[in-house]
PDB file of N, CA and C in Angstrom:
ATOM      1  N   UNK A   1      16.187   5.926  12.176  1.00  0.00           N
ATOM      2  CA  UNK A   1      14.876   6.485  11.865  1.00  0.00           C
ATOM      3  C   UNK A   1      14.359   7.216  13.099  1.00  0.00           C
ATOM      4  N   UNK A   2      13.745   8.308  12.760  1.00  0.00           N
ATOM      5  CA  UNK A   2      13.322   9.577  13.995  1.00  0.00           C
ATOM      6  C   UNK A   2      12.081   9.267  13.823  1.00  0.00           C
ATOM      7  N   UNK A   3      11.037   9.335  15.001  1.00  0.00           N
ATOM      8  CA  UNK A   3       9.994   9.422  14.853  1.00  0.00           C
ATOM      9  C   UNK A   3       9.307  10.540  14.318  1.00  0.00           C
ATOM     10  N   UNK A   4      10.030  11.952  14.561  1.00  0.00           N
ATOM     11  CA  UNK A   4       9.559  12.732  14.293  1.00  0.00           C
ATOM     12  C   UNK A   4       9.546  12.859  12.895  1.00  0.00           C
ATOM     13  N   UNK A   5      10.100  12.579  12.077  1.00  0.00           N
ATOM     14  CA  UNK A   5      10.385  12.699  11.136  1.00  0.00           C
ATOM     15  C   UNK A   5       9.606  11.555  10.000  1.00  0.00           C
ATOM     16  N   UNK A   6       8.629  11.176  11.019  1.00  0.00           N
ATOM     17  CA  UNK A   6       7.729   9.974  10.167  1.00  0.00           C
ATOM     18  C   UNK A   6       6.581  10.866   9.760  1.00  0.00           C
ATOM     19  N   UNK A   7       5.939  10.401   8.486  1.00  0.00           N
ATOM     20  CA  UNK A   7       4.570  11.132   7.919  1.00  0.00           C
ATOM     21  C   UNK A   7       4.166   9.927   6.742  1.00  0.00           C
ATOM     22  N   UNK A   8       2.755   9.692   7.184  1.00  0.00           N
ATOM     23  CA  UNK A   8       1.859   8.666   6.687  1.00  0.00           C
ATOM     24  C   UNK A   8       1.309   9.816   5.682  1.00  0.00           C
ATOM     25  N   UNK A   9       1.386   9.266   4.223  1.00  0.00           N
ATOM     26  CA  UNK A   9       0.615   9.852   3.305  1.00  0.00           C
ATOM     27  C   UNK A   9       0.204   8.968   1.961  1.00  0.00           C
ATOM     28  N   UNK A  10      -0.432   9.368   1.235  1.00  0.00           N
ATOM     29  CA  UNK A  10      -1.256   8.294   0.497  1.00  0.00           C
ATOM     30  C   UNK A  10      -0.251   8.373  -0.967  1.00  0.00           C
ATOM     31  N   UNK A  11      -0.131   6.560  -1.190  1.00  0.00           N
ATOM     32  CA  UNK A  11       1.215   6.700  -2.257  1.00  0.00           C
ATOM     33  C   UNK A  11       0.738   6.576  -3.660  1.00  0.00           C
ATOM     34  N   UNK A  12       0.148   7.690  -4.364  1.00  0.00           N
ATOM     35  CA  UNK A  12      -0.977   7.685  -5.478  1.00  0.00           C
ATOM     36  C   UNK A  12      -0.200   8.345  -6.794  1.00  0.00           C
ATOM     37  N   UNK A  13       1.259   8.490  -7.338  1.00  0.00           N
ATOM     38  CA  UNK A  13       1.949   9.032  -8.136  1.00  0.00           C
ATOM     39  C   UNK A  13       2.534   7.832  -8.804  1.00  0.00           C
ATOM     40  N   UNK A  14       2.755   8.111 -10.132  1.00  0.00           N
ATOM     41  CA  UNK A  14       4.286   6.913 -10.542  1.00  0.00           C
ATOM     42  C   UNK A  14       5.346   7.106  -9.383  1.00  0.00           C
ATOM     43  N   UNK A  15       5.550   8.738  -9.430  1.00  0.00           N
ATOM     44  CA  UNK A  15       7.136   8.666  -8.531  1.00  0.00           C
ATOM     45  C   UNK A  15       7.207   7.673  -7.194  1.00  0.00           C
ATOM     46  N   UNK A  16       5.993   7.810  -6.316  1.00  0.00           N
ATOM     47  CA  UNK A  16       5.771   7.609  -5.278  1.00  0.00           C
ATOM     48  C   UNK A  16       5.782   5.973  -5.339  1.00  0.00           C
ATOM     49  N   UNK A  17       4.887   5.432  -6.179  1.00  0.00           N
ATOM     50  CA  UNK A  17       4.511   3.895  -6.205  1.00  0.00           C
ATOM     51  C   UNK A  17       5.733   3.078  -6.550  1.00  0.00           C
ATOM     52  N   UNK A  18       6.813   3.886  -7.769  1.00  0.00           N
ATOM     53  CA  UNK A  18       7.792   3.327  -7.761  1.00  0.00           C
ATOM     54  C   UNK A  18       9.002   3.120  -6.858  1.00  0.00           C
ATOM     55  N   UNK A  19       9.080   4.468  -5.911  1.00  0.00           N
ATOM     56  CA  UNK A  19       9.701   4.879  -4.768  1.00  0.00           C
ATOM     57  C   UNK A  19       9.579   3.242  -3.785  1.00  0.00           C
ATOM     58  N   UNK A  20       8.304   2.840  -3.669  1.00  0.00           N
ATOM     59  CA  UNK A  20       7.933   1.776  -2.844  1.00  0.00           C
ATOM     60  C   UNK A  20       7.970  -0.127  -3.170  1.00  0.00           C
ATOM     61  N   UNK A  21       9.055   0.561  -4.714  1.00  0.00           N
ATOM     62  CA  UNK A  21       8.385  -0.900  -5.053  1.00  0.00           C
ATOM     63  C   UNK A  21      10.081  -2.253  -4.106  1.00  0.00           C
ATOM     64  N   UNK A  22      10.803  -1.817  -3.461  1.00  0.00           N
ATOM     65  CA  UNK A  22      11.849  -2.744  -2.951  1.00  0.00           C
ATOM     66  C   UNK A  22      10.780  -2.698  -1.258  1.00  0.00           C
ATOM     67  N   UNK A  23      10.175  -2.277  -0.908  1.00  0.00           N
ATOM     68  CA  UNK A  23       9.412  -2.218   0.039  1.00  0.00           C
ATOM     69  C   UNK A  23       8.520  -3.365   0.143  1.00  0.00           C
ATOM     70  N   UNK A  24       8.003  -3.185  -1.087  1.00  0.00           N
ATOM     71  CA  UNK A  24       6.178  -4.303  -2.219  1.00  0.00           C
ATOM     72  C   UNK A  24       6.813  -5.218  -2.165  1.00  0.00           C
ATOM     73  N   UNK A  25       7.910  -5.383  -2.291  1.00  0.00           N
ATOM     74  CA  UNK A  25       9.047  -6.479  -3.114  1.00  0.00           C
ATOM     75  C   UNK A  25       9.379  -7.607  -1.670  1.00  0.00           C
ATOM     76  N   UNK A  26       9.648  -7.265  -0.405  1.00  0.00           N
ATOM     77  CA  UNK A  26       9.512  -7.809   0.941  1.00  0.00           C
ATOM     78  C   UNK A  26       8.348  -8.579   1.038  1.00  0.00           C
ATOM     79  N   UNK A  27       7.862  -7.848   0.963  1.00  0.00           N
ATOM     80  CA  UNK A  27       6.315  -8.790   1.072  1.00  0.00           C
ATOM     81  C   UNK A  27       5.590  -9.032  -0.099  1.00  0.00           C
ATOM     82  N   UNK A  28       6.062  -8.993  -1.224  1.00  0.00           N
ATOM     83  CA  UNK A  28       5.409  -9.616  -2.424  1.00  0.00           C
ATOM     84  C   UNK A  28       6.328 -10.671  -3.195  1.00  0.00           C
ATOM     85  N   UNK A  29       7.662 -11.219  -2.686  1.00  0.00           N
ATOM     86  CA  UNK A  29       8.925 -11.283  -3.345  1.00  0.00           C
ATOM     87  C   UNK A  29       8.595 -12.076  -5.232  1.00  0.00           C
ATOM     88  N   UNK A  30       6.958 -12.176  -5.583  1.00  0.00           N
ATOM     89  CA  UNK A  30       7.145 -12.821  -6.716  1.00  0.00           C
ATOM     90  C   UNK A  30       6.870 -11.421  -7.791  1.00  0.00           C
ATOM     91  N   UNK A  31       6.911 -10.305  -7.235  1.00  0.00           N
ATOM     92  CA  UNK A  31       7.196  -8.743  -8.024  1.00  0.00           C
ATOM     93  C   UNK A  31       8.611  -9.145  -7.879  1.00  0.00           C
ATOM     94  N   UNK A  32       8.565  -8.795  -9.976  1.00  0.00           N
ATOM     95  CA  UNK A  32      10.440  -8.796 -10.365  1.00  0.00           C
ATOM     96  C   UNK A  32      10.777  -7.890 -10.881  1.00  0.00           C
ATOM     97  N   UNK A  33      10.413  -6.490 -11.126  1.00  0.00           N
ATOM     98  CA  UNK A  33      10.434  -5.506 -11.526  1.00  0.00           C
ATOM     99  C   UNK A  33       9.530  -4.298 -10.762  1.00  0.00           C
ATOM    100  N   UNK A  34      10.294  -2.767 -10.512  1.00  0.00           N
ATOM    101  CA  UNK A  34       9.440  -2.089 -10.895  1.00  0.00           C
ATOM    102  C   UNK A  34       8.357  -1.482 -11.551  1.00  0.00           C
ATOM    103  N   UNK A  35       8.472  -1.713 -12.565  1.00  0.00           N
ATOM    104  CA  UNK A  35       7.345  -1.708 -13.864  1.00  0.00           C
ATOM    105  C   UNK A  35       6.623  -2.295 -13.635  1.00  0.00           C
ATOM    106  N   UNK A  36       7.197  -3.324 -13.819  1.00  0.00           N
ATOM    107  CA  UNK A  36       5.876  -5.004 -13.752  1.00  0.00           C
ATOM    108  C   UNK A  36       4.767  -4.176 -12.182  1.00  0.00           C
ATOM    109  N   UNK A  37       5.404  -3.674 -11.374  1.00  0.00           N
ATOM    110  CA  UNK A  37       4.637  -2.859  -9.689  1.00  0.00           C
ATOM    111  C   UNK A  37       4.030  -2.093 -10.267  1.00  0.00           C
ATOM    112  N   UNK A  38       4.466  -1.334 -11.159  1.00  0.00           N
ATOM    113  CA  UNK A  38       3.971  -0.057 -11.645  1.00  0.00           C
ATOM    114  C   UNK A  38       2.481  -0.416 -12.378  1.00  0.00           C
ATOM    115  N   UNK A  39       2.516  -1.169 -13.206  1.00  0.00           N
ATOM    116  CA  UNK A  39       1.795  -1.616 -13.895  1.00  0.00           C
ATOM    117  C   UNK A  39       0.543  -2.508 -13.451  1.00  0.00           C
ATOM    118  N   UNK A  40       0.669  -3.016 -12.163  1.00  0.00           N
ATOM    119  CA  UNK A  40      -0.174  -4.035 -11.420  1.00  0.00           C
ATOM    120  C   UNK A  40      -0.861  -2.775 -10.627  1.00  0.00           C
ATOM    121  N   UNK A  41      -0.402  -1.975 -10.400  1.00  0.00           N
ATOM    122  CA  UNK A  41      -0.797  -0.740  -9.294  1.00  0.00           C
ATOM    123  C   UNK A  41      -1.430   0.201 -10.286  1.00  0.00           C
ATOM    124  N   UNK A  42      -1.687   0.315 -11.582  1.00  0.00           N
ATOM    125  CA  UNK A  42      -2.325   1.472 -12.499  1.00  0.00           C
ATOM    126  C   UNK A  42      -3.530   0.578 -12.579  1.00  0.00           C
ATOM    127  N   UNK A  43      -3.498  -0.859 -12.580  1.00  0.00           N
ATOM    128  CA  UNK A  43      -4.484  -1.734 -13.263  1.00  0.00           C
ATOM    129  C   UNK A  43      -5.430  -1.902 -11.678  1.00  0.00           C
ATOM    130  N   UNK A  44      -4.743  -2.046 -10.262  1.00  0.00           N
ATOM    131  CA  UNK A  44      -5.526  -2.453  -9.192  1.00  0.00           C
ATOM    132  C   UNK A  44      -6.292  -1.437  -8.801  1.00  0.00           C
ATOM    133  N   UNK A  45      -5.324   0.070  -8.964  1.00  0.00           N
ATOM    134  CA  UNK A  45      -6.021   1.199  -8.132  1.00  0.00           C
ATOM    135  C   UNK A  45      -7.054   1.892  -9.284  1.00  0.00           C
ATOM    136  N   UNK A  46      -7.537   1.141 -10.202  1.00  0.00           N
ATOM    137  CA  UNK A  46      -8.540   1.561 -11.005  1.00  0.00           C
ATOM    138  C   UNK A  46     -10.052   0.689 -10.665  1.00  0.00           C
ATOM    139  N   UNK A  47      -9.569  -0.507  -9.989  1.00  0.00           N
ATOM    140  CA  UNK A  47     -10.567  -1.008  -9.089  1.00  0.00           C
ATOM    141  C   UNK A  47     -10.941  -0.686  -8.265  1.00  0.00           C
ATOM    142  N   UNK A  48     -10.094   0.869  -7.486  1.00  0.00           N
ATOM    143  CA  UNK A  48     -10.270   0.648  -5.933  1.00  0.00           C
ATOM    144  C   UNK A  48      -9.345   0.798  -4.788  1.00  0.00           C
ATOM    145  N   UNK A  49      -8.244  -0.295  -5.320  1.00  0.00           N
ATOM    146  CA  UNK A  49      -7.041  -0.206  -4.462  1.00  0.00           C
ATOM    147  C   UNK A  49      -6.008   1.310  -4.154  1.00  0.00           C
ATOM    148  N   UNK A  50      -5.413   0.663  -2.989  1.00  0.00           N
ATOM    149  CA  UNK A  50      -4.918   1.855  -2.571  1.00  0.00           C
ATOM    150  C   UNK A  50      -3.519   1.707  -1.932  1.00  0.00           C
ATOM    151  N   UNK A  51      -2.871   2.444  -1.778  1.00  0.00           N
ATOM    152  CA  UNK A  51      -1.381   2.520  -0.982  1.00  0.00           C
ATOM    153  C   UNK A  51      -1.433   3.565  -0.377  1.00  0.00           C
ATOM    154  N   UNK A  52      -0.703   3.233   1.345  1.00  0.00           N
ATOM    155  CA  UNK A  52      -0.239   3.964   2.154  1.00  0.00           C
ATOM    156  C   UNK A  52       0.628   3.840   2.634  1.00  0.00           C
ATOM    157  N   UNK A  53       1.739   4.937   2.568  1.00  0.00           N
ATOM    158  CA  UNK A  53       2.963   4.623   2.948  1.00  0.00           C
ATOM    159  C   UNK A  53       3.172   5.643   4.369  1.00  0.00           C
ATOM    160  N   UNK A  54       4.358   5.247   5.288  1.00  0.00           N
ATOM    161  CA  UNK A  54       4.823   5.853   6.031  1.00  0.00           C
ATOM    162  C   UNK A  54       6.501   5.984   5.686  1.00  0.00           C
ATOM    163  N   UNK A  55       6.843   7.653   5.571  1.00  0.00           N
ATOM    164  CA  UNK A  55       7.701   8.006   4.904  1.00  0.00           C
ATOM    165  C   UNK A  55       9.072   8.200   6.484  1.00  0.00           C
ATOM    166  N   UNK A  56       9.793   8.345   6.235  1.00  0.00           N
ATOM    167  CA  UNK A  56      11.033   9.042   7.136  1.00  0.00           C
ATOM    168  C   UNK A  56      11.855   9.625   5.788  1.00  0.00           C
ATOM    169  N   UNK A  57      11.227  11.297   5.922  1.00  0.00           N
ATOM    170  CA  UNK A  57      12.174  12.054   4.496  1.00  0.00           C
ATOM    171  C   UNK A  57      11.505  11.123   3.014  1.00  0.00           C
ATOM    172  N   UNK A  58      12.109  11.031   2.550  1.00  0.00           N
ATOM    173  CA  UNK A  58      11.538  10.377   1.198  1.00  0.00           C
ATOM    174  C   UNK A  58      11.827   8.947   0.933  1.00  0.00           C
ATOM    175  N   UNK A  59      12.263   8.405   2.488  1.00  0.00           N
ATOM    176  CA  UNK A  59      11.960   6.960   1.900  1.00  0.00           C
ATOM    177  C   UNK A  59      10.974   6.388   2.527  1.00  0.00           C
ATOM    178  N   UNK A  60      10.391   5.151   2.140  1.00  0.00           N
ATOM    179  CA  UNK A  60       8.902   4.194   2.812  1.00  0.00           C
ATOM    180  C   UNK A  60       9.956   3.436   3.546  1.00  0.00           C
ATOM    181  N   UNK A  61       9.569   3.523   4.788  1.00  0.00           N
ATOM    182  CA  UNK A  61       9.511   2.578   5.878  1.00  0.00           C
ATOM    183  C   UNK A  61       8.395   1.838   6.765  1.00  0.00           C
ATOM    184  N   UNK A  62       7.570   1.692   5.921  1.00  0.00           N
ATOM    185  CA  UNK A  62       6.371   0.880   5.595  1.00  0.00           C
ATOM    186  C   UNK A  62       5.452   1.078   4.561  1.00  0.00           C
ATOM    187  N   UNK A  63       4.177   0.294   4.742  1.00  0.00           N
ATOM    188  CA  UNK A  63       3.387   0.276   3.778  1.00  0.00           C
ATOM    189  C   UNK A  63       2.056  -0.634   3.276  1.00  0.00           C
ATOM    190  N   UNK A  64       0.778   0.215   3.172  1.00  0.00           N
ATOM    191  CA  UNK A  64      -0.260  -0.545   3.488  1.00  0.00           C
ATOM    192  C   UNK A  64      -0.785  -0.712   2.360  1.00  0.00           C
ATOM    193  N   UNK A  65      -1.616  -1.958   1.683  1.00  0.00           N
ATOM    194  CA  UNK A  65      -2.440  -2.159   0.557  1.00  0.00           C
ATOM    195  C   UNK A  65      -3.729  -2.249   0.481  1.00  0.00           C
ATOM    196  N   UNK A  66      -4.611  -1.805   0.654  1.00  0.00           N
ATOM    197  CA  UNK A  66      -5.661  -1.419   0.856  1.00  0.00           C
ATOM    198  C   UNK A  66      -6.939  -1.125  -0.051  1.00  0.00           C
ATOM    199  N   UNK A  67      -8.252  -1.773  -0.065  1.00  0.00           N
ATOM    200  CA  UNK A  67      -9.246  -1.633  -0.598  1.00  0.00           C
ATOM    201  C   UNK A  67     -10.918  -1.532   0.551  1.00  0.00           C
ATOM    202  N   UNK A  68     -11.392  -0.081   0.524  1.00  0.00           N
ATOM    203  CA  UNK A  68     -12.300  -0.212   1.217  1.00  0.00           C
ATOM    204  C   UNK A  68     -13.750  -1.204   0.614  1.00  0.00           C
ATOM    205  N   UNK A  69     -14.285  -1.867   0.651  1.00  0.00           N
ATOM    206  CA  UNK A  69     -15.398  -2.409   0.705  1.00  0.00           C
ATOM    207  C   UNK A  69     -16.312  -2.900   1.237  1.00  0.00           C
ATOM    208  N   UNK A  70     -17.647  -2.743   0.865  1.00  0.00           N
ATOM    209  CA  UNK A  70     -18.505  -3.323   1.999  1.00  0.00           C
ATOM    210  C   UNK A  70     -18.738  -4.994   1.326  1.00  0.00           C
ATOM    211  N   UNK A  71     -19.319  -4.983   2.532  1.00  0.00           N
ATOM    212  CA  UNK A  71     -19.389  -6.719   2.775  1.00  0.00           C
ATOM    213  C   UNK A  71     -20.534  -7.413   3.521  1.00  0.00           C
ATOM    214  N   UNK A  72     -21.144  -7.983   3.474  1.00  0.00           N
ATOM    215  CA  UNK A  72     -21.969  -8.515   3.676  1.00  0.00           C
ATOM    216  C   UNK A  72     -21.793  -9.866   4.701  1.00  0.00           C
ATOM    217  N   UNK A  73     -21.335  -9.761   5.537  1.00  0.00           N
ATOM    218  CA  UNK A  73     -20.920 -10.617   6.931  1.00  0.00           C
ATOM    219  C   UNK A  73     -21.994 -11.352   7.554  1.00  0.00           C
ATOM    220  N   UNK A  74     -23.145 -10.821   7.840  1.00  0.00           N
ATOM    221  CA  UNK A  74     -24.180 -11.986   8.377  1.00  0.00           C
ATOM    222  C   UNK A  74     -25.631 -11.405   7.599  1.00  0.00           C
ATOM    223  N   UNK A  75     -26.223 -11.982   7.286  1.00  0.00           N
ATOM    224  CA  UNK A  75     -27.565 -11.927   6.627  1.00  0.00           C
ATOM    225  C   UNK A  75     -28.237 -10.095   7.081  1.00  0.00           C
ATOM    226  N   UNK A  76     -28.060 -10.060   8.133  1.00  0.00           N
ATOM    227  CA  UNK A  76     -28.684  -8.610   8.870  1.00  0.00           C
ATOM    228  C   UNK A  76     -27.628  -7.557   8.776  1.00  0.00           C
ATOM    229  N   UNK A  77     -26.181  -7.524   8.655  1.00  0.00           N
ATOM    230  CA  UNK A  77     -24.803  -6.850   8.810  1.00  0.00           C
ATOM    231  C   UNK A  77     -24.376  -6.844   7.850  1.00  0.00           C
ATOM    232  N   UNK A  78     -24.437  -5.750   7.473  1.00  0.00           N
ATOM    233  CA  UNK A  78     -23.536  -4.575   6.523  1.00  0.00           C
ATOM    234  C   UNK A  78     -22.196  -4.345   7.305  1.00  0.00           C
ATOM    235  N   UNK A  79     -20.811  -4.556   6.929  1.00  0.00           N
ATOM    236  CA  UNK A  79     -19.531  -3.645   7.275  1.00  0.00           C
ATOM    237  C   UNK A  79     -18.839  -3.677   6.618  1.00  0.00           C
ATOM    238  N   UNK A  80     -17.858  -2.562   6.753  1.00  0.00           N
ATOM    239  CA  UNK A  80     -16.736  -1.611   5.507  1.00  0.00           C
ATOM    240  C   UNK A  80     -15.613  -2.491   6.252  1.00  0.00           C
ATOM    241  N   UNK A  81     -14.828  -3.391   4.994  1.00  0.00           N
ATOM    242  CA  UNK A  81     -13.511  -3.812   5.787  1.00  0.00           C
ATOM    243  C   UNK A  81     -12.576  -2.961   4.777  1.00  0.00           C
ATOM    244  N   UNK A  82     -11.342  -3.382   5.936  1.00  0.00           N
ATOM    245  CA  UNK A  82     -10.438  -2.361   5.077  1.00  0.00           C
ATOM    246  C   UNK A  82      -8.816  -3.859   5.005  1.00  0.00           C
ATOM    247  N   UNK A  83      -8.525  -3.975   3.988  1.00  0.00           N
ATOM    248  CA  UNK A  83      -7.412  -5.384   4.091  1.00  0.00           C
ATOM    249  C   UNK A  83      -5.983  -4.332   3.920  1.00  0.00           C
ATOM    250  N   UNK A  84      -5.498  -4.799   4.577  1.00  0.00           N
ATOM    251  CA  UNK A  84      -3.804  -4.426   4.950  1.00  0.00           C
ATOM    252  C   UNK A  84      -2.913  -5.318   4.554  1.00  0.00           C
ATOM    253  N   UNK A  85      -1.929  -4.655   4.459  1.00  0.00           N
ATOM    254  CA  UNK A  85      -0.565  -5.188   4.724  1.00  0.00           C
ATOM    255  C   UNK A  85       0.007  -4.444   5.454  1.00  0.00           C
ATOM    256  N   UNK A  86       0.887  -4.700   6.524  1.00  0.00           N
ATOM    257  CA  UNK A  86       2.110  -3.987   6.732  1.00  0.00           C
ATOM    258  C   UNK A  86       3.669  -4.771   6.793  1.00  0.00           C
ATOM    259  N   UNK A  87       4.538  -3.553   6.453  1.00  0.00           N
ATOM    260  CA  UNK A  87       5.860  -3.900   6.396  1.00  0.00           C
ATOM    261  C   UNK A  87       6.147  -4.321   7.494  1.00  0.00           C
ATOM    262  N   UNK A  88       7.230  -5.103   8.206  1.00  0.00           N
ATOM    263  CA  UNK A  88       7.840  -5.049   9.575  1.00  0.00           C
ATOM    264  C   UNK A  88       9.194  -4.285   9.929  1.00  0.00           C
ATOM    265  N   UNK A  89       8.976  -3.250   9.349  1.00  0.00           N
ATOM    266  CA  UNK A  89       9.949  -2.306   9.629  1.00  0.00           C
ATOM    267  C   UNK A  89       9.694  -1.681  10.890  1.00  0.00           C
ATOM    268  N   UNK A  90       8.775  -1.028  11.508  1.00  0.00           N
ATOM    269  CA  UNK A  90       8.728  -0.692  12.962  1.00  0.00           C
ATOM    270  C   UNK A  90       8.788  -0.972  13.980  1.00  0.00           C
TER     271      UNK A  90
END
């Protein structure tokens, strides 16, 4: 893997989400199907959720899961968290 050849872009397609699902599958190992990914990811990112992948050429060599929301942390504090995952591929 080249660094140069890395590009973070947002994984918002069937092609793309399915592209990522042996990736999801590392760190999700109770996903047993693509579909079954496919299908959890049409239903989450209608809440909100999100995927970001970091590509080398067209494959994910990582990958983040992500929902911005605010939150309510101390009685006076408002802040936007953002929840991750990442792969340990890097």
């Amino acid at each position: 893997m080249s660094k140069q050849n890395l590009v973070l872009r947002s994984v918002s397609n069937e092609k793309d989400v399915r592209c990522c699902f042996q990736l999801m599958q590392q760190l999700r190992p109770h996903l047993t199907s693509e579909s079954e990914f496919w299908d959890r990811w049409q239903r989450q990112s209608a809440d909100g959720y999100h995927l970001a992948g970091l590509f080398d050429g067209s494959t994910p060599v990582a990958l983040a899961g992500y929902r911005v929301q605010e939150n309510l942390m101390r009685s006076e504090t408002w802040s936007k968290l953002l929840y991750h995952t990442l792969a340990p591929h890097l």
